[in-house]
N, C-alpha and C. Protein backbone atom coordinates (compact mmCIF):
# COMPACT_ATOMS: atom_id res chain seq x y z
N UNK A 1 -22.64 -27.72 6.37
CA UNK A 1 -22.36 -26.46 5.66
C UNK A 1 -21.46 -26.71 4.45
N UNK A 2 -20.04 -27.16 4.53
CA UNK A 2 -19.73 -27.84 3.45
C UNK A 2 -20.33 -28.73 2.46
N UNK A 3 -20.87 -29.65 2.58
CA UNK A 3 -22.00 -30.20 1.98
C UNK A 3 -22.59 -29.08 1.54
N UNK A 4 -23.23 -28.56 1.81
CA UNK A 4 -24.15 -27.75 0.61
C UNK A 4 -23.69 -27.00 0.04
N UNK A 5 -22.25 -26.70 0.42
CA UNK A 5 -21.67 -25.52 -0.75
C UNK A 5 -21.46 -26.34 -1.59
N UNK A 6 -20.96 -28.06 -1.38
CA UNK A 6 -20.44 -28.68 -2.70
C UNK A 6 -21.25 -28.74 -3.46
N UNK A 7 -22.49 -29.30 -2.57
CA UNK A 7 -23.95 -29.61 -3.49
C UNK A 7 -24.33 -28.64 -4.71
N UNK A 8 -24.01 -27.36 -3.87
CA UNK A 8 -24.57 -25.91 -4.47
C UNK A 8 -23.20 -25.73 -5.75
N UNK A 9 -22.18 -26.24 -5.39
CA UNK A 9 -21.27 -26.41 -7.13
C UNK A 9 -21.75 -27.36 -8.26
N UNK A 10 -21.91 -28.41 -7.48
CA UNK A 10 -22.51 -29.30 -8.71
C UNK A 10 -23.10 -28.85 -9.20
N UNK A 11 -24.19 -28.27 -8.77
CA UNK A 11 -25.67 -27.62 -9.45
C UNK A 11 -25.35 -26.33 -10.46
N UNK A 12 -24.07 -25.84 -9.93
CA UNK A 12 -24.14 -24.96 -10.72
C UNK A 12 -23.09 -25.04 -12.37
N UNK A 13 -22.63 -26.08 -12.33
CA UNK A 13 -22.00 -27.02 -13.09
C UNK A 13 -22.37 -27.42 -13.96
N UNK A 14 -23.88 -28.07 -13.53
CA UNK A 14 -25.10 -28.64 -14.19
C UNK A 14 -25.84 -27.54 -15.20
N UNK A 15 -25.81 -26.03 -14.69
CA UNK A 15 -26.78 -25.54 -15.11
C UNK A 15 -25.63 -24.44 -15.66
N UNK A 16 -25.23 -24.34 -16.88
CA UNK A 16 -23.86 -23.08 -17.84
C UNK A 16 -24.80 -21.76 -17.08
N UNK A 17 -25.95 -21.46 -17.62
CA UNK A 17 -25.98 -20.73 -17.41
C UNK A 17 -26.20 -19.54 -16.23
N UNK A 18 -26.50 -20.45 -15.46
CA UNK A 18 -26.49 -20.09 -13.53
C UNK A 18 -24.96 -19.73 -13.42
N UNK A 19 -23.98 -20.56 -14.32
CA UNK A 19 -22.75 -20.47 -13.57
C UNK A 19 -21.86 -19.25 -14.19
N UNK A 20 -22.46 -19.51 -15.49
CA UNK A 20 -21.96 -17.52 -16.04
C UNK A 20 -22.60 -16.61 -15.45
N UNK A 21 -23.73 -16.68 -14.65
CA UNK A 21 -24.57 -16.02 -14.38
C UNK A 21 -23.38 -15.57 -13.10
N UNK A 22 -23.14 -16.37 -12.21
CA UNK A 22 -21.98 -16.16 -10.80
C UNK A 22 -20.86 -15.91 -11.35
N UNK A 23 -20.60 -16.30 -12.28
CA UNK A 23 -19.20 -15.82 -12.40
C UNK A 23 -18.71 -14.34 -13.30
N UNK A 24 -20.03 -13.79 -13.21
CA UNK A 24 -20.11 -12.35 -13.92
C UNK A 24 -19.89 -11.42 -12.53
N UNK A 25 -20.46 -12.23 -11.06
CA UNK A 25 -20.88 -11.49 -10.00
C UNK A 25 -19.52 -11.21 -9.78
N UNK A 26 -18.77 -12.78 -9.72
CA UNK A 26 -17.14 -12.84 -9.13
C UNK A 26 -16.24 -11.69 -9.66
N UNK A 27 -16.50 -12.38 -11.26
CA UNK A 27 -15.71 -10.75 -11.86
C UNK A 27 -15.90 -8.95 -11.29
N UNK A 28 -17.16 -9.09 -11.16
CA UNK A 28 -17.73 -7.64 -10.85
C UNK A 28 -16.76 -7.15 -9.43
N UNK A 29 -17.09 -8.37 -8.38
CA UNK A 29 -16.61 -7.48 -7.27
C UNK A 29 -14.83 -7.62 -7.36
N UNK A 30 -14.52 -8.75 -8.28
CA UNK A 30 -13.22 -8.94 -8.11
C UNK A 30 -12.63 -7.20 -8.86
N UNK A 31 -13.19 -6.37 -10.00
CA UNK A 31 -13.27 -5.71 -10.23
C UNK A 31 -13.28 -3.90 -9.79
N UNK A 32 -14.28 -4.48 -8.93
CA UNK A 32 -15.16 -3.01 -7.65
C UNK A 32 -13.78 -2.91 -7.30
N UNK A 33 -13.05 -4.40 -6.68
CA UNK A 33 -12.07 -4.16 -5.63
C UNK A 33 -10.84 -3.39 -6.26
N UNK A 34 -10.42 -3.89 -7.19
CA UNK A 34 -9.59 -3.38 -7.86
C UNK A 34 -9.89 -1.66 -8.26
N UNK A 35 -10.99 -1.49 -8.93
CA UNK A 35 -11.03 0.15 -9.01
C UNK A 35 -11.05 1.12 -7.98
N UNK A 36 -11.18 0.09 -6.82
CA UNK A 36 -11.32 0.79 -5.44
C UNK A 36 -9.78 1.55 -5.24
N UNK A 37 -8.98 0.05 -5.90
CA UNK A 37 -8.30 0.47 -4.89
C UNK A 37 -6.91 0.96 -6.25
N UNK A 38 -7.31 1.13 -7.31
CA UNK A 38 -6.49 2.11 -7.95
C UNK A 38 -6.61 3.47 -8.12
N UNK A 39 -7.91 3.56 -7.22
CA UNK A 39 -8.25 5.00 -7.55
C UNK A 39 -7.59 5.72 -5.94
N UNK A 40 -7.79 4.70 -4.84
CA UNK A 40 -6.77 5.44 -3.80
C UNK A 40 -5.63 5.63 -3.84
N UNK A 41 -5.08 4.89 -4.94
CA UNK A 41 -3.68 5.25 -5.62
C UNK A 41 -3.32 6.58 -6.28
N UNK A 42 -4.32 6.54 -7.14
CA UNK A 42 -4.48 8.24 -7.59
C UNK A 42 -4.22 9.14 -6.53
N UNK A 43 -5.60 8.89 -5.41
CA UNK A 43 -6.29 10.11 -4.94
C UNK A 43 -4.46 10.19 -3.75
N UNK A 44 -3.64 9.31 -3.39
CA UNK A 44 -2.60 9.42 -2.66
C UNK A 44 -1.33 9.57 -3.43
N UNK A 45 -1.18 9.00 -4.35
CA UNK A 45 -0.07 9.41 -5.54
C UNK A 45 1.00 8.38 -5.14
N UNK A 46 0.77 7.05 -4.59
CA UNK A 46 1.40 6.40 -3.92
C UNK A 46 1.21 4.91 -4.73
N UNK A 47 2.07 4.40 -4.40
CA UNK A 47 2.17 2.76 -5.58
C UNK A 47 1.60 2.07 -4.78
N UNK A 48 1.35 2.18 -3.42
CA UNK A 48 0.98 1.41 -1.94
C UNK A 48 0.55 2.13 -0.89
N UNK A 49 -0.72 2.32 -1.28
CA UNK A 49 -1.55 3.67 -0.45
C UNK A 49 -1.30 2.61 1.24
N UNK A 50 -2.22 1.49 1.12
CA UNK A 50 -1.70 0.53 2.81
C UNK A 50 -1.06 -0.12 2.91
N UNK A 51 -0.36 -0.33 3.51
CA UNK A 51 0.69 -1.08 3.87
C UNK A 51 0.40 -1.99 5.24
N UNK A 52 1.10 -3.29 5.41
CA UNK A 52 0.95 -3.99 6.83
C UNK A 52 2.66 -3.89 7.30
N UNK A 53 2.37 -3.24 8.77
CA UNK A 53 3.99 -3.68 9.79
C UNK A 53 4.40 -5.08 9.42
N UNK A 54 5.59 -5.44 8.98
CA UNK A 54 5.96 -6.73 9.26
C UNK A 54 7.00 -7.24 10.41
N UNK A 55 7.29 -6.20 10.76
CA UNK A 55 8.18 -6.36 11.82
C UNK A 55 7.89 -5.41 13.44
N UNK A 56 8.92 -5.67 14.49
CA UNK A 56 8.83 -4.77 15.48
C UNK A 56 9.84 -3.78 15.66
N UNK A 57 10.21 -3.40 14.48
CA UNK A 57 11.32 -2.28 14.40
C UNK A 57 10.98 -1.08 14.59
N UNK A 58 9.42 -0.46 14.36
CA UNK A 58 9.13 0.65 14.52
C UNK A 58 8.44 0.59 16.23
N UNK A 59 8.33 -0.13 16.94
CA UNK A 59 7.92 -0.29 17.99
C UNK A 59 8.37 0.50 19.47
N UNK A 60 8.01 1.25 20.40
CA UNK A 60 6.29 1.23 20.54
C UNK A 60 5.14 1.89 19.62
N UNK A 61 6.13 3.01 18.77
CA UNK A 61 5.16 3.69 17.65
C UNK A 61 4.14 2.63 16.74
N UNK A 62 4.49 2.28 15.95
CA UNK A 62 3.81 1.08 15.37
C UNK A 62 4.02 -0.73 15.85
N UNK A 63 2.99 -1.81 15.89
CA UNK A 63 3.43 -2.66 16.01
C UNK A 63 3.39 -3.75 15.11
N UNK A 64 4.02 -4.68 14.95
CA UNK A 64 3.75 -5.95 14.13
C UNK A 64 2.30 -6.43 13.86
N UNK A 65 1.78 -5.90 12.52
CA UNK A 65 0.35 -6.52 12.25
C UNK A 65 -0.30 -5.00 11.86
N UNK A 66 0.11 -3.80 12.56
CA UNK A 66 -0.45 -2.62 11.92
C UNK A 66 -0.56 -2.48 10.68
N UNK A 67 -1.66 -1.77 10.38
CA UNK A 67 -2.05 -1.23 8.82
C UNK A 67 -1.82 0.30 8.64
N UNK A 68 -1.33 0.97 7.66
CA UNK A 68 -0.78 2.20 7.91
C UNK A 68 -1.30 2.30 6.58
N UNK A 69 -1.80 3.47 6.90
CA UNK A 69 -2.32 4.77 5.01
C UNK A 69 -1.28 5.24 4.99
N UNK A 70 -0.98 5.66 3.68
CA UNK A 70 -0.01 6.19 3.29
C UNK A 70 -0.84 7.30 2.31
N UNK A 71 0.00 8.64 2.28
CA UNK A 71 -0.15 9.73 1.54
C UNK A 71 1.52 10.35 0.67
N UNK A 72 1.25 10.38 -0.03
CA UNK A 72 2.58 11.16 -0.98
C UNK A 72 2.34 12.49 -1.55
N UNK A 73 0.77 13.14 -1.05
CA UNK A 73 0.78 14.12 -2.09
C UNK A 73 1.05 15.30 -0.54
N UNK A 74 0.81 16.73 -1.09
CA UNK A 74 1.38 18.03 0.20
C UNK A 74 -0.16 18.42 0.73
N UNK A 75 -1.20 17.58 0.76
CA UNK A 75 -2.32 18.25 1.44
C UNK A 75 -2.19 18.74 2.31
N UNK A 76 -1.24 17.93 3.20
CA UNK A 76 -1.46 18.36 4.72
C UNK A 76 0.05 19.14 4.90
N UNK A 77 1.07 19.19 3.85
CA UNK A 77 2.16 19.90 3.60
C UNK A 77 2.34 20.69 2.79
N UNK A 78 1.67 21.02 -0.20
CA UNK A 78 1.25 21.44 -1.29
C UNK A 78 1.63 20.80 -2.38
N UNK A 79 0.54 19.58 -3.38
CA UNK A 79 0.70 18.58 -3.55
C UNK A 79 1.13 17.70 -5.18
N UNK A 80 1.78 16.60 -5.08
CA UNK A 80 1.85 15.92 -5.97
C UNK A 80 0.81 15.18 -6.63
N UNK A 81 -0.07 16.88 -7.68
CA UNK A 81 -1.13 16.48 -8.03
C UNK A 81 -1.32 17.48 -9.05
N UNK A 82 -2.47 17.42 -9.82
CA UNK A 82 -2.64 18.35 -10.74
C UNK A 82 -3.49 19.31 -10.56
N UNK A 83 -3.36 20.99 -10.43
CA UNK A 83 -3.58 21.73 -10.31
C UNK A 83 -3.99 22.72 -11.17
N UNK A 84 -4.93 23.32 -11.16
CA UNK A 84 -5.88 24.18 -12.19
C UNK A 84 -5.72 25.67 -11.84
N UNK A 85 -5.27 26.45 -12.85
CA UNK A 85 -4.90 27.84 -12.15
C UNK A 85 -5.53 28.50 -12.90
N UNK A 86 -5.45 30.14 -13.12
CA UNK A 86 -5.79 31.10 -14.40
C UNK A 86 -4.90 31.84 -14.20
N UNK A 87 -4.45 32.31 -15.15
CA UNK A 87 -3.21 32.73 -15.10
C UNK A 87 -3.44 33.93 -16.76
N UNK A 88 -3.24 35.25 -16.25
CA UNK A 88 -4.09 36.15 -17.78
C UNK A 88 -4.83 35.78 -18.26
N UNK A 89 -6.17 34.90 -17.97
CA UNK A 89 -7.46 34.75 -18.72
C UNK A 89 -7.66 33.26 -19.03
N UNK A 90 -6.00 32.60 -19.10
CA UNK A 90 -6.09 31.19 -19.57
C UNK A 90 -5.76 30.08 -18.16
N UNK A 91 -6.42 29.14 -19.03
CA UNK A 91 -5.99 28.24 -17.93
C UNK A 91 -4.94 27.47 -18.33
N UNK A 92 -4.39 27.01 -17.41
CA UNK A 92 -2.90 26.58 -16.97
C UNK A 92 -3.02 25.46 -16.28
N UNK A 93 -2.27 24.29 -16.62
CA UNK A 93 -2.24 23.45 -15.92
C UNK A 93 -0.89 22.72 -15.37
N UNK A 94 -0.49 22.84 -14.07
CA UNK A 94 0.56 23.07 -13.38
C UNK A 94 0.37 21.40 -12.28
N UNK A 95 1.84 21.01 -12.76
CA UNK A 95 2.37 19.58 -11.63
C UNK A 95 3.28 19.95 -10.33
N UNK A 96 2.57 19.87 -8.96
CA UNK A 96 3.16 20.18 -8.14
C UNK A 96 4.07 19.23 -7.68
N UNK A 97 5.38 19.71 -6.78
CA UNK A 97 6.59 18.63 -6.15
C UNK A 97 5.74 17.46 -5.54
N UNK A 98 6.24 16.55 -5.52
CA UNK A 98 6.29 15.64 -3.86
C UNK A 98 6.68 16.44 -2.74
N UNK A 99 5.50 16.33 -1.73
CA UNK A 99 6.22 16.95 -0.43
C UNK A 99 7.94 16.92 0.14
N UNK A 100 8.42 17.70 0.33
CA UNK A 100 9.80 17.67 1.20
C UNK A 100 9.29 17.19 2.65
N UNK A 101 10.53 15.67 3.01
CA UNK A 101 9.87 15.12 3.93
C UNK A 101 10.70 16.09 5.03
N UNK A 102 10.33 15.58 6.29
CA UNK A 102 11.20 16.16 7.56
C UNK A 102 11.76 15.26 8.27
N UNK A 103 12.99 15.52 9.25
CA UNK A 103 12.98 14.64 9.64
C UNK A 103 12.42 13.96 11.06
N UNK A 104 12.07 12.88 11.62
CA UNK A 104 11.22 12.53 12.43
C UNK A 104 9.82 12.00 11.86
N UNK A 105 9.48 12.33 10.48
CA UNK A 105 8.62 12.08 9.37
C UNK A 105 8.50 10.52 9.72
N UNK A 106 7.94 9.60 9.85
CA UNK A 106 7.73 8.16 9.59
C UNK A 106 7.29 7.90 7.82
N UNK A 107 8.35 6.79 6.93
CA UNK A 107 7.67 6.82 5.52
C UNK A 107 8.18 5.62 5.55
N UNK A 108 7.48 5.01 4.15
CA UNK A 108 7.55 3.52 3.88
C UNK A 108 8.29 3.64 2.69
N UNK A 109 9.42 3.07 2.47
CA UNK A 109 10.37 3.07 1.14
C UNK A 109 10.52 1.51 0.94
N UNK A 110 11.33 1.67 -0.44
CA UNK A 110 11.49 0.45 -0.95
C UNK A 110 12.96 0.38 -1.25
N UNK A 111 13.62 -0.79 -1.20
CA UNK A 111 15.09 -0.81 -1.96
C UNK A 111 15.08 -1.42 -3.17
N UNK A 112 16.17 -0.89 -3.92
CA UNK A 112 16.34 -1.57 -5.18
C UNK A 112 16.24 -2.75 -5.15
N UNK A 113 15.66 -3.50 -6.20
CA UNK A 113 15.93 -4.78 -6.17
C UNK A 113 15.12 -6.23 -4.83
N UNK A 114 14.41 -5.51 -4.59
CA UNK A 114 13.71 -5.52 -3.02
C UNK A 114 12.28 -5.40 -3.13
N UNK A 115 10.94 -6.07 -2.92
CA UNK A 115 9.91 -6.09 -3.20
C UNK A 115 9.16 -5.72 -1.95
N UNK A 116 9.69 -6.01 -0.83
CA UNK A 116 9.24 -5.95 0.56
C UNK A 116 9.22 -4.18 1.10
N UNK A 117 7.99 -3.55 1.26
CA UNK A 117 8.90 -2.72 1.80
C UNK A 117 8.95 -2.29 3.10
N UNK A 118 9.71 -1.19 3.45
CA UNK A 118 10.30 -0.70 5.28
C UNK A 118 9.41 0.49 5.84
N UNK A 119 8.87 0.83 6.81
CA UNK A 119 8.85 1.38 7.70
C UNK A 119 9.33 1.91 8.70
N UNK A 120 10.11 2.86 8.69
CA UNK A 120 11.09 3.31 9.33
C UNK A 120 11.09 4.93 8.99
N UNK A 121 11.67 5.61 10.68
CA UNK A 121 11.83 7.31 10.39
C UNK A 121 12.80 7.71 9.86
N UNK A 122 12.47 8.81 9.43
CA UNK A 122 13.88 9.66 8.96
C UNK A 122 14.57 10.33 10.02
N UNK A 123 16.16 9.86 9.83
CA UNK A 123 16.74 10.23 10.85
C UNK A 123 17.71 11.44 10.57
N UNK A 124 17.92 11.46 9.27
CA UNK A 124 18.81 12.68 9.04
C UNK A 124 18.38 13.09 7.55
N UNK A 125 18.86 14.35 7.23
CA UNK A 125 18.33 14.91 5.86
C UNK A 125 19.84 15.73 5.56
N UNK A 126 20.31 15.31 3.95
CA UNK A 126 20.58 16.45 3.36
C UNK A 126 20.25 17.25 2.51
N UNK A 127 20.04 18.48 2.46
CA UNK A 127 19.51 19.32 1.28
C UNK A 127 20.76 19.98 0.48
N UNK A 128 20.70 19.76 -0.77
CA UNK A 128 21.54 21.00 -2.12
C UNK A 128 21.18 22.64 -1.98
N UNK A 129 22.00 22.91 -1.42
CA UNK A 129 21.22 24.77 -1.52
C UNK A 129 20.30 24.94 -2.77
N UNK A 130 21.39 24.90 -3.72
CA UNK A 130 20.92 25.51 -5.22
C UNK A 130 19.51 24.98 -5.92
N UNK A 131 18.80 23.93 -5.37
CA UNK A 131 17.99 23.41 -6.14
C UNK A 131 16.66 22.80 -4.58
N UNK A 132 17.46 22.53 -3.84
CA UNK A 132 16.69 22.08 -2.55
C UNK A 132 16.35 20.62 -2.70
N UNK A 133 17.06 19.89 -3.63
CA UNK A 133 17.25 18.71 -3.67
C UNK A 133 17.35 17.62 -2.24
N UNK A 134 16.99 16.87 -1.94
CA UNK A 134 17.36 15.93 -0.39
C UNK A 134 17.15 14.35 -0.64
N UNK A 135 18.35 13.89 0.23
CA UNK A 135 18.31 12.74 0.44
C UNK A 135 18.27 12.75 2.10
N UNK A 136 17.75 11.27 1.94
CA UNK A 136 17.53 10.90 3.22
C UNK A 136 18.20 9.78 4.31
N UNK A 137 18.32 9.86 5.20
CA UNK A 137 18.83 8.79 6.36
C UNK A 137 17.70 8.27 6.85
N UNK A 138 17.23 7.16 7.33
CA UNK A 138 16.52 6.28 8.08
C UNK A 138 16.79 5.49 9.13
N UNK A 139 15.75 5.20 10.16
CA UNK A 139 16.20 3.92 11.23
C UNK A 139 14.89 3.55 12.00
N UNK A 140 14.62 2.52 12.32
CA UNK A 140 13.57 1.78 12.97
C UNK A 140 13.93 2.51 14.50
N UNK A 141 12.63 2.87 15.38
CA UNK A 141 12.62 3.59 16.61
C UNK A 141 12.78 1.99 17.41
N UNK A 142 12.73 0.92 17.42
CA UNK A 142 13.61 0.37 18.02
C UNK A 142 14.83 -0.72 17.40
N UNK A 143 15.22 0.15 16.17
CA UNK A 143 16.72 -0.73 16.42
C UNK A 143 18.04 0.13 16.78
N UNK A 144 18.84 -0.63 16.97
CA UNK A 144 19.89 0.67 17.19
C UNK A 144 20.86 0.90 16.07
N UNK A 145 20.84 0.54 14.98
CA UNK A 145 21.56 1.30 13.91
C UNK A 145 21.12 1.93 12.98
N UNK A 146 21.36 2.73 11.89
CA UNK A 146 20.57 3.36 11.08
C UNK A 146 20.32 2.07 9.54
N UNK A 147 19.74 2.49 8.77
CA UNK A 147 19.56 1.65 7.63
C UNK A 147 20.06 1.49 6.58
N UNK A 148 21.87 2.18 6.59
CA UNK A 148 22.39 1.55 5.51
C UNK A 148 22.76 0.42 5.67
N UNK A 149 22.45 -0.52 6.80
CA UNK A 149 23.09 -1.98 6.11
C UNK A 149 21.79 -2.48 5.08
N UNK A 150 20.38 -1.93 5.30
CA UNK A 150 19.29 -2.45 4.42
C UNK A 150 19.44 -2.08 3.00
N UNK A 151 20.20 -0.46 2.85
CA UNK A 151 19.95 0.12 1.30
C UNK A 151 20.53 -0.89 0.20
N UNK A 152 20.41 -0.78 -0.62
CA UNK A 152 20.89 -1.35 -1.84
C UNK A 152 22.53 -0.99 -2.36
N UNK A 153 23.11 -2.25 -2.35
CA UNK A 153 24.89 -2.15 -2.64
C UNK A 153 25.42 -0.91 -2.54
N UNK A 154 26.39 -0.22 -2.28
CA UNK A 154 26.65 0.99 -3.11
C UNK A 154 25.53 2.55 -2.34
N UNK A 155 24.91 2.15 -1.78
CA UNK A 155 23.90 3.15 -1.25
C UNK A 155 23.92 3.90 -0.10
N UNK A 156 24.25 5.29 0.26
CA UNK A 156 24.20 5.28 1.65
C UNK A 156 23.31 6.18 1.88
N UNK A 157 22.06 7.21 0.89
CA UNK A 157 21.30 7.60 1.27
C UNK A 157 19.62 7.49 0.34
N UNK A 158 18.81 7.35 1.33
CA UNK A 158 17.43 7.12 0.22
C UNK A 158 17.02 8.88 -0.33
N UNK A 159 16.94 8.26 -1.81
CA UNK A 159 16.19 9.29 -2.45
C UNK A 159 14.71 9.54 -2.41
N UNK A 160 14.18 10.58 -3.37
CA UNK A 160 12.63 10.84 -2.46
C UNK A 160 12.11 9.42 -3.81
N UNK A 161 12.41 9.26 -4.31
CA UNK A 161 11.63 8.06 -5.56
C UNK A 161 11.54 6.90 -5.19
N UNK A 162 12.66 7.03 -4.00
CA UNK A 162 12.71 5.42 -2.77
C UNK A 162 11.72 5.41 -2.25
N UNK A 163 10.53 6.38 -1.72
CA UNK A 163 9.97 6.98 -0.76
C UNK A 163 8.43 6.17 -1.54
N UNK A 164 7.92 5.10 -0.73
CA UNK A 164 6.55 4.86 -1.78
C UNK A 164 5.77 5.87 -0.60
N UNK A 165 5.80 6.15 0.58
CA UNK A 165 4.81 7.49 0.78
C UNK A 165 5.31 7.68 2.25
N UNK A 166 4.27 8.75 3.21
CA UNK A 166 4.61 9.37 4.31
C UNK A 166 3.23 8.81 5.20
N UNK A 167 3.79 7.83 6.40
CA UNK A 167 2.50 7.44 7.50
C UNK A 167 1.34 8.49 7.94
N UNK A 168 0.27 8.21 7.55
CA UNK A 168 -0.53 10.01 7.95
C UNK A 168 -1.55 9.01 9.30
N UNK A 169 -1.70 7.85 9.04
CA UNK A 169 -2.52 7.06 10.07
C UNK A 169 -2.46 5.60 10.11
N UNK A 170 -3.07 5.07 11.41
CA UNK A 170 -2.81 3.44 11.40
C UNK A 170 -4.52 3.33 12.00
N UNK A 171 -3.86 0.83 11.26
CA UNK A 171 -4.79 0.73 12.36
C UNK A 171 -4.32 -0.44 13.09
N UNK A 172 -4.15 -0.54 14.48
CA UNK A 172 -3.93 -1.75 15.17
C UNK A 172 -4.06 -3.11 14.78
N UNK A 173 -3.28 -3.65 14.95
CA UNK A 173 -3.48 -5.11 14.45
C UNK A 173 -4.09 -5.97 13.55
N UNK A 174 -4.87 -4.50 12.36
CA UNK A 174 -5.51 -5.21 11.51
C UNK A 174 -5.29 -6.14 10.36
N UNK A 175 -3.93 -5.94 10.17
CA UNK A 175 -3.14 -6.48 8.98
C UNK A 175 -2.43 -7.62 9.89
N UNK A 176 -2.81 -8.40 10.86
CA UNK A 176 -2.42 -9.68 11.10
C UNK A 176 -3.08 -10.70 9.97
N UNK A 177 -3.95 -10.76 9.77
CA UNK A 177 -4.22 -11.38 8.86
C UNK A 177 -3.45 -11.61 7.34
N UNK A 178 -3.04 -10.26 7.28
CA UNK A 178 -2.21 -10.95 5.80
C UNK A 178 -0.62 -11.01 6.05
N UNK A 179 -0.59 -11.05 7.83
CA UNK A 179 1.01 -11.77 8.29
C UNK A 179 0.36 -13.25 7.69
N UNK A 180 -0.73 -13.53 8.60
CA UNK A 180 -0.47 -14.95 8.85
C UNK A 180 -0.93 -15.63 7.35
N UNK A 181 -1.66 -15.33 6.42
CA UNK A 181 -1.75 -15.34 4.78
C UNK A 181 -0.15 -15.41 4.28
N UNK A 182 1.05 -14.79 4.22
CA UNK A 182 2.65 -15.12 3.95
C UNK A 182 3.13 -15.85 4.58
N UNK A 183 2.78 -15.77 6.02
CA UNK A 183 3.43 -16.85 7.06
C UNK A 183 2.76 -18.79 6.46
N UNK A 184 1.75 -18.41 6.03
CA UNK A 184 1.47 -19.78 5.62
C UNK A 184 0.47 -19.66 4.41
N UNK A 185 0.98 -19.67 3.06
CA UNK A 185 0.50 -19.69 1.84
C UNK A 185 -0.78 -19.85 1.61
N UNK A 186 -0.92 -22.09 2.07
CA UNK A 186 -1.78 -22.46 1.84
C UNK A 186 -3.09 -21.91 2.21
N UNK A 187 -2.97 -21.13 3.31
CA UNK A 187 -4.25 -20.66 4.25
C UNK A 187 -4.79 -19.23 2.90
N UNK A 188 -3.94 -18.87 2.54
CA UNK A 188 -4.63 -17.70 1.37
C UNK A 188 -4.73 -18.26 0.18
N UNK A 189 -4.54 -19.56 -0.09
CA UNK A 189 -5.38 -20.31 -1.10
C UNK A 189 -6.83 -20.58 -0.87
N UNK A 190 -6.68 -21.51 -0.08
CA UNK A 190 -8.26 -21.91 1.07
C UNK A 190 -9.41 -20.07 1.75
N UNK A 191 -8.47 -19.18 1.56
CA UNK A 191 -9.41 -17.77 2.04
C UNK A 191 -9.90 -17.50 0.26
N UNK A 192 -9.10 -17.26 -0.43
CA UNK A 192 -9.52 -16.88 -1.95
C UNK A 192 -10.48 -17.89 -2.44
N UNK A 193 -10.13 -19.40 -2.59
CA UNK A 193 -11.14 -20.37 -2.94
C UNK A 193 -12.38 -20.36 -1.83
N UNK A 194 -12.42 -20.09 -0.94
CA UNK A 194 -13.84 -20.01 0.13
C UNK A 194 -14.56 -19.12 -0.32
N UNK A 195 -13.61 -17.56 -0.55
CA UNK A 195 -14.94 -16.73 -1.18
C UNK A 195 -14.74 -16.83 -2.19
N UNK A 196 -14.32 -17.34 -3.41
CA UNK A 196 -14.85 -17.89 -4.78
C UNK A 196 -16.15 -18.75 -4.87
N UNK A 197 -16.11 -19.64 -3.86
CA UNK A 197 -17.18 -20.68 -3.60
C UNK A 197 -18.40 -19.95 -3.17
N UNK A 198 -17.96 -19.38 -2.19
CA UNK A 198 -19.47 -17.92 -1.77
C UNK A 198 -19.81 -17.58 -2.35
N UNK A 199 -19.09 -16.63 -3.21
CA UNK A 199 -19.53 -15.62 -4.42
C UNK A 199 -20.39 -16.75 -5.28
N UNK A 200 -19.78 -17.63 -5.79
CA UNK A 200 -20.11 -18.34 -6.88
C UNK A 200 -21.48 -18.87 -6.86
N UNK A 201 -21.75 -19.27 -5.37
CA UNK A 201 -22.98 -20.10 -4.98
C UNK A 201 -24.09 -19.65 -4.08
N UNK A 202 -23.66 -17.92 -3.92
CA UNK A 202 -24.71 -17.43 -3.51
C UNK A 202 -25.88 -17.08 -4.49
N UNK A 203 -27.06 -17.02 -4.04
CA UNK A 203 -28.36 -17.26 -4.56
C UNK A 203 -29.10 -15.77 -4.87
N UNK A 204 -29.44 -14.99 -5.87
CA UNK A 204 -30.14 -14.13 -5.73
C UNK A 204 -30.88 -13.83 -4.64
C-alpha cells in the first residue's frame, strides 16, 4: 500500500499537469473546510464554535476528549445577530446583546494572554442595576476552588468578551484524537501529510 502511494507520487511528478490537476482538488477541499467552518462561526457568533475537553475538571458532566458546540447568540435565550424589523414603513436594522449568562450556565472562556481555552461553570454573577452590566465567577464541577487562580494578573472576575461561548451540546470522546495530535506533534504531521498524499493521488 505504501508502495503505490509512492509510486502514484512519482508519477505524478512526472506528469505537471496531473499534479496541478490534484493539487487544485487539495486546495478545494482544504477550502470547503475552511468555509465550512467560518460560516459556523457566523451562524454561532463565536471565535470557537467546537471545542475539545482537555482536562477532567468538568467531570462527571463532561469528560477528557469531549467535543462541545458552542453557541453565543440568544436563540435559545434573543440574539447576537442581525435583525430585520419595520418600524413606520422603514426598515431598520437592529444589533442584538450577547445573551446574559446564568449561573450554573457551563461556557468556554479564554484568559488574557492565554491561547488555551477553559471549560468551566459559572459559579457566581454580579449585575450593575443601572445598566445590567455582569461579571462573572467560574469553577470546574470537579475542582474545589473557584478560578481566580487561572484569571489573568490583577483579575478577579470574567467579563462577557472573556466568554468565547455557552455549551448547548457534546460529543463523547470524540475529540481524543486531537488530544493525542498535541500530546504528540509528530503524529499530526504524518495525519496532514497522509491525506495530502490521498488527496493528491487519488484517481478520477
Amino acid at each position: 500500500m505504501l508502495q503505490q502511494q509512492v509510486d502514484e507520487v512519482k508519477r505524478l511528478w512526472a506528469n505537471k499537469r496531473q499534479l496541478a490537476h490534484q493539487g487544485l482538488n487539495l486546495a478545494m477541499v482544504v477550502l470547503t473546510a475552511l468555509m465550512i467552518w467560518k460560516g459556523l462561526m457566523a451562524y454561532t457568533q463565536s471565535e470557537s464554535p467546537v471545542v475539545v475537553v482537555l482536562s477532567g475538571s468538568m467531570e462527571p458532566a463532561f469528560q477528557r476528549g469531549d467535543i462541545l458546540y458552542l453557541d453565543n447568540t440568544v436563540r435559545a435565550c434573543l440574539t447576537l445577530r442581525l435583525k430585520v424589523y419595520i418600524s413606520n414603513w422603514n426598515f431598520v436594522v437592529a444589533r442584538a446583546q450577547k445573551p446574559q449568562l446564568e449561573i450554573g450556565d457551563i461556557v468556554v472562556y479564554k484568559v488574557k494572554g492565554r491561547d488555551i481555552p477553559i471549560v468551566h461553570r459559572v459559579l457566581e454573577l454580579h449585575e450593575r442595576a443601572e445598566d445590567g452590566y455582569q461579571v462573572y465567577l467560574t469553577k470546574g464541577d470537579n475542582n474545589n476552588v473557584d478560578d481566580r487562580g487561572l484569571y489573568a494578573y490583577g483579575q478577579s472576575w470574567l467579563e462577557r468578551e472573556d466568554i468565547v461561548g455557552i455549551a448547548r451540546a457534546s460529543v463523547p470522546y470524540a475529540g481524543m484524537l486531537t488530544i493525542l495530535l498535541n500530546d504528540y506533534p509528530v503524529l499530526k504531521y504524518l495525519l496532514v501529510g497522509g491525506m495530502a498524499v490521498l488527496v493528491l493521488t487519488q484517481r478520477e
